[in-house]
N, C-alpha and C. Protein backbone atom coordinates (compact mmCIF):
# COMPACT_ATOMS: atom_id res chain seq x y z
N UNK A 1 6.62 14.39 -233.90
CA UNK A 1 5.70 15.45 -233.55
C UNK A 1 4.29 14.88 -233.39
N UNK A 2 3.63 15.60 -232.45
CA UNK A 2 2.27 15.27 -232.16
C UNK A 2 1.39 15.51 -233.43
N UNK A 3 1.89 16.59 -234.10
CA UNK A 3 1.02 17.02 -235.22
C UNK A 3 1.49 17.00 -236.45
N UNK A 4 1.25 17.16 -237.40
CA UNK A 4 1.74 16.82 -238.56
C UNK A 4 1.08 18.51 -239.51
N UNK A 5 2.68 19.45 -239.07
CA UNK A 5 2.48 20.41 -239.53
C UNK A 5 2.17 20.96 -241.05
N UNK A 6 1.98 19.93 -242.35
CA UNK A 6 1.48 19.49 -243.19
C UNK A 6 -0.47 19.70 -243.64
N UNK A 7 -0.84 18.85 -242.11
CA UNK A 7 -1.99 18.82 -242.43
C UNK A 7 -2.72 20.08 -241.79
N UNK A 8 -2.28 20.25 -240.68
CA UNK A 8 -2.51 21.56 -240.21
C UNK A 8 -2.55 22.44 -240.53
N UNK A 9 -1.75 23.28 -241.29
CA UNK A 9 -1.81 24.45 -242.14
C UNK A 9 -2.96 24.20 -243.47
N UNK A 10 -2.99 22.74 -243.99
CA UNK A 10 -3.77 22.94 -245.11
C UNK A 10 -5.11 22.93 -244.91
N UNK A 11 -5.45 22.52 -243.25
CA UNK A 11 -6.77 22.98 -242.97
C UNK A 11 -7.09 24.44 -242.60
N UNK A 12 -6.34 25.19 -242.48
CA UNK A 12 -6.31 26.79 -242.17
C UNK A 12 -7.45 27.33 -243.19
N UNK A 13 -8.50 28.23 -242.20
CA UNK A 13 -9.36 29.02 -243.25
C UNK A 13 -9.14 30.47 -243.07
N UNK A 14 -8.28 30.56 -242.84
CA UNK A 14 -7.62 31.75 -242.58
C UNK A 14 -6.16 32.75 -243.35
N UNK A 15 -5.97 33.83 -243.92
CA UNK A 15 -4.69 34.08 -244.34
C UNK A 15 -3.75 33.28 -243.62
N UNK A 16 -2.87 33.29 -244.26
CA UNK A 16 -1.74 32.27 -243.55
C UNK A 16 0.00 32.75 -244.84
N UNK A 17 0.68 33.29 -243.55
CA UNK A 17 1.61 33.67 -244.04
C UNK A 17 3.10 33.07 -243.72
N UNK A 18 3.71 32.30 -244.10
CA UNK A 18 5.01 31.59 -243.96
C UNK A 18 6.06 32.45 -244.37
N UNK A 19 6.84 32.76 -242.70
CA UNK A 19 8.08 33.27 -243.11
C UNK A 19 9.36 32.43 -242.25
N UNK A 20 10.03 32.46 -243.58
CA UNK A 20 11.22 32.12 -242.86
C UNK A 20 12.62 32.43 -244.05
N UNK A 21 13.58 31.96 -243.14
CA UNK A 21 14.95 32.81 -243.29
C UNK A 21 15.99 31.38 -243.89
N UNK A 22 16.62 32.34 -245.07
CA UNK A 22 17.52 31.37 -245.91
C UNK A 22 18.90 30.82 -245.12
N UNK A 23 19.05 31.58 -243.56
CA UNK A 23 20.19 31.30 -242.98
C UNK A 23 19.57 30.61 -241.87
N UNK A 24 18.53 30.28 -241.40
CA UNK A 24 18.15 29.50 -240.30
C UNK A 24 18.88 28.13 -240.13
N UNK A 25 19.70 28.04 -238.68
CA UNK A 25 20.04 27.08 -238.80
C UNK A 25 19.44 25.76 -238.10
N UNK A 26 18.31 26.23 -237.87
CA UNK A 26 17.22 25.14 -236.20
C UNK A 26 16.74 24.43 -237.93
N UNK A 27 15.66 25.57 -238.84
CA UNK A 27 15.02 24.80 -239.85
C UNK A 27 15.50 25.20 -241.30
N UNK A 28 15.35 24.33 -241.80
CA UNK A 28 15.93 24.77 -243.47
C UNK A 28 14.52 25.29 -243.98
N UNK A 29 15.21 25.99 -245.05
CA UNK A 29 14.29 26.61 -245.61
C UNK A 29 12.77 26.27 -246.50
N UNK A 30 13.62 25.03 -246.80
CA UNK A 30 12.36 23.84 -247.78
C UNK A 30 11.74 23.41 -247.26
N UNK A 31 11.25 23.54 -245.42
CA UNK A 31 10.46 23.10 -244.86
C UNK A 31 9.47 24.59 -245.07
N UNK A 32 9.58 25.42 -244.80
CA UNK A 32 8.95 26.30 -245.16
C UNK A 32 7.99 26.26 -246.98
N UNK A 33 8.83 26.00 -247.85
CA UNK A 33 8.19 25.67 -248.76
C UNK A 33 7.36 24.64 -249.36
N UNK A 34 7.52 23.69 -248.14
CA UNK A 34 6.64 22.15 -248.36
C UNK A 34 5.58 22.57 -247.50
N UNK A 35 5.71 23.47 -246.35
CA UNK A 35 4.09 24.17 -246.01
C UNK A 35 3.25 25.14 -247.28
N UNK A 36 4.19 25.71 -247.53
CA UNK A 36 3.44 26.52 -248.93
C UNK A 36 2.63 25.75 -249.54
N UNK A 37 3.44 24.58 -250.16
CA UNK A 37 2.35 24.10 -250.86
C UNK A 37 1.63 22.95 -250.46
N UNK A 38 1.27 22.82 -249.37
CA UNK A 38 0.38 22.31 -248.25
C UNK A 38 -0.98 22.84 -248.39
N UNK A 39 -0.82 24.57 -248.84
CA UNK A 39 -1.90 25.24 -248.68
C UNK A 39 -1.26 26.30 -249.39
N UNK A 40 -2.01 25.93 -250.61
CA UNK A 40 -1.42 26.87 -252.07
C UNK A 40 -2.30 28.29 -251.60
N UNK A 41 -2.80 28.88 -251.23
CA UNK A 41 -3.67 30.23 -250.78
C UNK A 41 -2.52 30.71 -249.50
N UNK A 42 -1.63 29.92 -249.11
CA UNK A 42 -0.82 30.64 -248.50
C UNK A 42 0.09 31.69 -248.81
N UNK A 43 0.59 32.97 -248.10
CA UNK A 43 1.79 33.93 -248.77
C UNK A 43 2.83 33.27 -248.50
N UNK A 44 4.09 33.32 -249.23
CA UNK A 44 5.24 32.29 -248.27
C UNK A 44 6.68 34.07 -248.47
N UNK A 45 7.26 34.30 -247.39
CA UNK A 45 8.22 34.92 -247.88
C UNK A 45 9.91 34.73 -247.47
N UNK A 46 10.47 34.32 -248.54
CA UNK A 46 11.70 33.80 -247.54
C UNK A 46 12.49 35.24 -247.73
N UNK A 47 13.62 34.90 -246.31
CA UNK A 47 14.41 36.47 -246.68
C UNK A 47 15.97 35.69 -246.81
N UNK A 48 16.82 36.26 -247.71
CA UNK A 48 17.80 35.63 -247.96
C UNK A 48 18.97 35.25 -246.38
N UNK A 49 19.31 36.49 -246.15
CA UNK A 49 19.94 36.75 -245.01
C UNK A 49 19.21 36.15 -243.43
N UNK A 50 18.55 36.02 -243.07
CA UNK A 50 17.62 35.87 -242.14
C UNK A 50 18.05 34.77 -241.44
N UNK A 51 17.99 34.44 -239.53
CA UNK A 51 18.40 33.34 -239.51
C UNK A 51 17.00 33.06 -238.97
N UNK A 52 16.97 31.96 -237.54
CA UNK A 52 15.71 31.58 -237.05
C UNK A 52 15.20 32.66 -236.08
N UNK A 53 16.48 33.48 -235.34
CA UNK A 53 15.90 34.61 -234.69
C UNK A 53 15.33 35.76 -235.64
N UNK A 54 14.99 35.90 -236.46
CA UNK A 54 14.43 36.94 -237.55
C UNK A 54 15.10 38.02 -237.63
N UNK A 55 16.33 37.62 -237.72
CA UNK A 55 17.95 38.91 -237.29
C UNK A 55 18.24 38.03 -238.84
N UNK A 56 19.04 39.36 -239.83
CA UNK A 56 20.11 39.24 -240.49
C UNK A 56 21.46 38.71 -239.94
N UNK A 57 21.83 37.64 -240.75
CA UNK A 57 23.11 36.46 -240.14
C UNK A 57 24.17 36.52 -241.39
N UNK A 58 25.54 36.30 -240.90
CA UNK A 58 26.21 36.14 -241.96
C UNK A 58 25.54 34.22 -241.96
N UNK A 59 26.55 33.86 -243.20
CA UNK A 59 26.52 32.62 -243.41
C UNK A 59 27.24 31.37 -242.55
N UNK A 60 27.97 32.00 -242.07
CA UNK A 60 29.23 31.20 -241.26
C UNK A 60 28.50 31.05 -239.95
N UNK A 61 28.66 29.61 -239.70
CA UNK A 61 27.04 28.98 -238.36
C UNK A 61 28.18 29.77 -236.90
N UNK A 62 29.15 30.01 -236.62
CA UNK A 62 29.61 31.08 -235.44
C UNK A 62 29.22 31.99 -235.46
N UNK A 63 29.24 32.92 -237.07
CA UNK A 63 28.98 34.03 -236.74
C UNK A 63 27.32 34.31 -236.92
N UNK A 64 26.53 33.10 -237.12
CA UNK A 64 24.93 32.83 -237.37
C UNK A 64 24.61 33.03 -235.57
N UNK A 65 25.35 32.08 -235.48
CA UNK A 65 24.88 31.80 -233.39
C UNK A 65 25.24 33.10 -232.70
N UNK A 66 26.18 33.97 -232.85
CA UNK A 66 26.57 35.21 -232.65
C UNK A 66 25.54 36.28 -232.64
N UNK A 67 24.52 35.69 -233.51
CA UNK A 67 23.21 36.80 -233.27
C UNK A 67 22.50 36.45 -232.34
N UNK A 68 22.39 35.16 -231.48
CA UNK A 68 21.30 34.83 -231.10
C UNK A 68 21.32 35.70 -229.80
N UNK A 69 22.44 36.42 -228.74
CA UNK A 69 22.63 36.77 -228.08
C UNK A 69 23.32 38.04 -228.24
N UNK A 70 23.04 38.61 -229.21
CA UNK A 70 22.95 40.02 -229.58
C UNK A 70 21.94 40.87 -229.91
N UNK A 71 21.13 41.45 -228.94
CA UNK A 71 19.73 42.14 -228.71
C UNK A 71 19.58 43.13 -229.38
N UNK A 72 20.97 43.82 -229.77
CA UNK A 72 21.02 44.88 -230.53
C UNK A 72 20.67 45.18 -232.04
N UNK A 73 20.63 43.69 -232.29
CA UNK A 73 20.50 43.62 -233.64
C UNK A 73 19.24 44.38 -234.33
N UNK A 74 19.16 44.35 -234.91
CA UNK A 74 17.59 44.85 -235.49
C UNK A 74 17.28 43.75 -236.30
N UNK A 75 15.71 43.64 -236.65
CA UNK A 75 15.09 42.37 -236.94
C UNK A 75 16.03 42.39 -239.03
N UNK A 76 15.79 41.86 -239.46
CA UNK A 76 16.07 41.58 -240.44
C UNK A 76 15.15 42.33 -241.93
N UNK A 77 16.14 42.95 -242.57
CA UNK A 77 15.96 44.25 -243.58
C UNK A 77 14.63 43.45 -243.74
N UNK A 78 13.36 44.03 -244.34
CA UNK A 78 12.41 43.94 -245.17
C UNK A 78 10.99 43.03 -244.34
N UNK A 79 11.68 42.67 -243.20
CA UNK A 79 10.50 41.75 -242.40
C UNK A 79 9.46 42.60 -242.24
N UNK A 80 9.55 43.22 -240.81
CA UNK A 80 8.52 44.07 -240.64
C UNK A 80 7.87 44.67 -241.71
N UNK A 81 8.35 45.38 -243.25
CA UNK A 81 7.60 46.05 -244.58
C UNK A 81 6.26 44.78 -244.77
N UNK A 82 7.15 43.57 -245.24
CA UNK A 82 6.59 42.58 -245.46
C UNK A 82 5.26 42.08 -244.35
N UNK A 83 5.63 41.77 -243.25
CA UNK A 83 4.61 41.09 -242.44
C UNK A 83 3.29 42.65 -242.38
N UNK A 84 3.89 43.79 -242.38
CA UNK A 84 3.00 45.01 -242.24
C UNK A 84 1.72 44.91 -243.80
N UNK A 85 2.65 44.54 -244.73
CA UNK A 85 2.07 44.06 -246.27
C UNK A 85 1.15 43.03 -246.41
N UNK A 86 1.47 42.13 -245.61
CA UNK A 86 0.38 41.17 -245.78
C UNK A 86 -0.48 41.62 -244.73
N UNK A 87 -0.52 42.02 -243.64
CA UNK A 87 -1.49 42.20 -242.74
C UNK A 87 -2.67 43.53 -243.02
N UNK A 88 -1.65 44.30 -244.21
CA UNK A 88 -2.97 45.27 -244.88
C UNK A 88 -3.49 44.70 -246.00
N UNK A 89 -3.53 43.47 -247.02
CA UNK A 89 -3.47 43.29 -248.23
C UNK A 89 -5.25 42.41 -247.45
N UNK A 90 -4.67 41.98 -246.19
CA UNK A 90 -5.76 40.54 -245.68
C UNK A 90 -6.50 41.28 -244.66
N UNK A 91 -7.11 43.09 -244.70
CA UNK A 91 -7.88 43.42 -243.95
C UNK A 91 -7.45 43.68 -242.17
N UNK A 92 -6.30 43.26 -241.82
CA UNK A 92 -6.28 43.16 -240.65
C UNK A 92 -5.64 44.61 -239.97
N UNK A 93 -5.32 45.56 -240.88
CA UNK A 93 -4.26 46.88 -240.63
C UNK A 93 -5.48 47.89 -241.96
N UNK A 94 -5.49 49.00 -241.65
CA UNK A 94 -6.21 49.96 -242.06
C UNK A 94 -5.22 51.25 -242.05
């Protein structure tokens, strides 16, 4: 990578919210948590079910890829509460 997503985030002067999904199969999840603490003032929220499309996935990587081309899905239980939560907690939603 050109950048070293590490240093980048820990220069952020800005809220900074890391989400990602315990079923993603592009990134694991501990990459998400080695940005966290990159930049400890970050929110981090993982969702158990979640894959990289921000769709609830079973566990089984067929029936994971099975979402990626299913539009119907709805985004994954608790995202939207969550991303709506931090975006009122950090001023940006009224």
């Amino acid at each position: 990578m050109k950048h070293d997503p590490k240093a980048v985030i820990a220069n952020l002067q800005i809220p900074t919210f890391i989400v990602q999904g315990e079923r993603d199969i592009q990134v694991p999840a501990d990459e998400a948590t080695i940005l966290h603490e990159a930049a400890p003032n970050s929110e981090l929220l993982l969702l158990e079910k979640m894959n990289h499309i921000l769709k609830d996935a079973p566990k089984d990587r067929e029936g994971n890829m099975g979402t990626y081309t299913n539009s119907k899905l709805p985004l994954a239980d608790g995202l939207i509460e969550e991303i709506v939560d931090f975006l009122m907690k950090n001023g940006f939603l009224s």
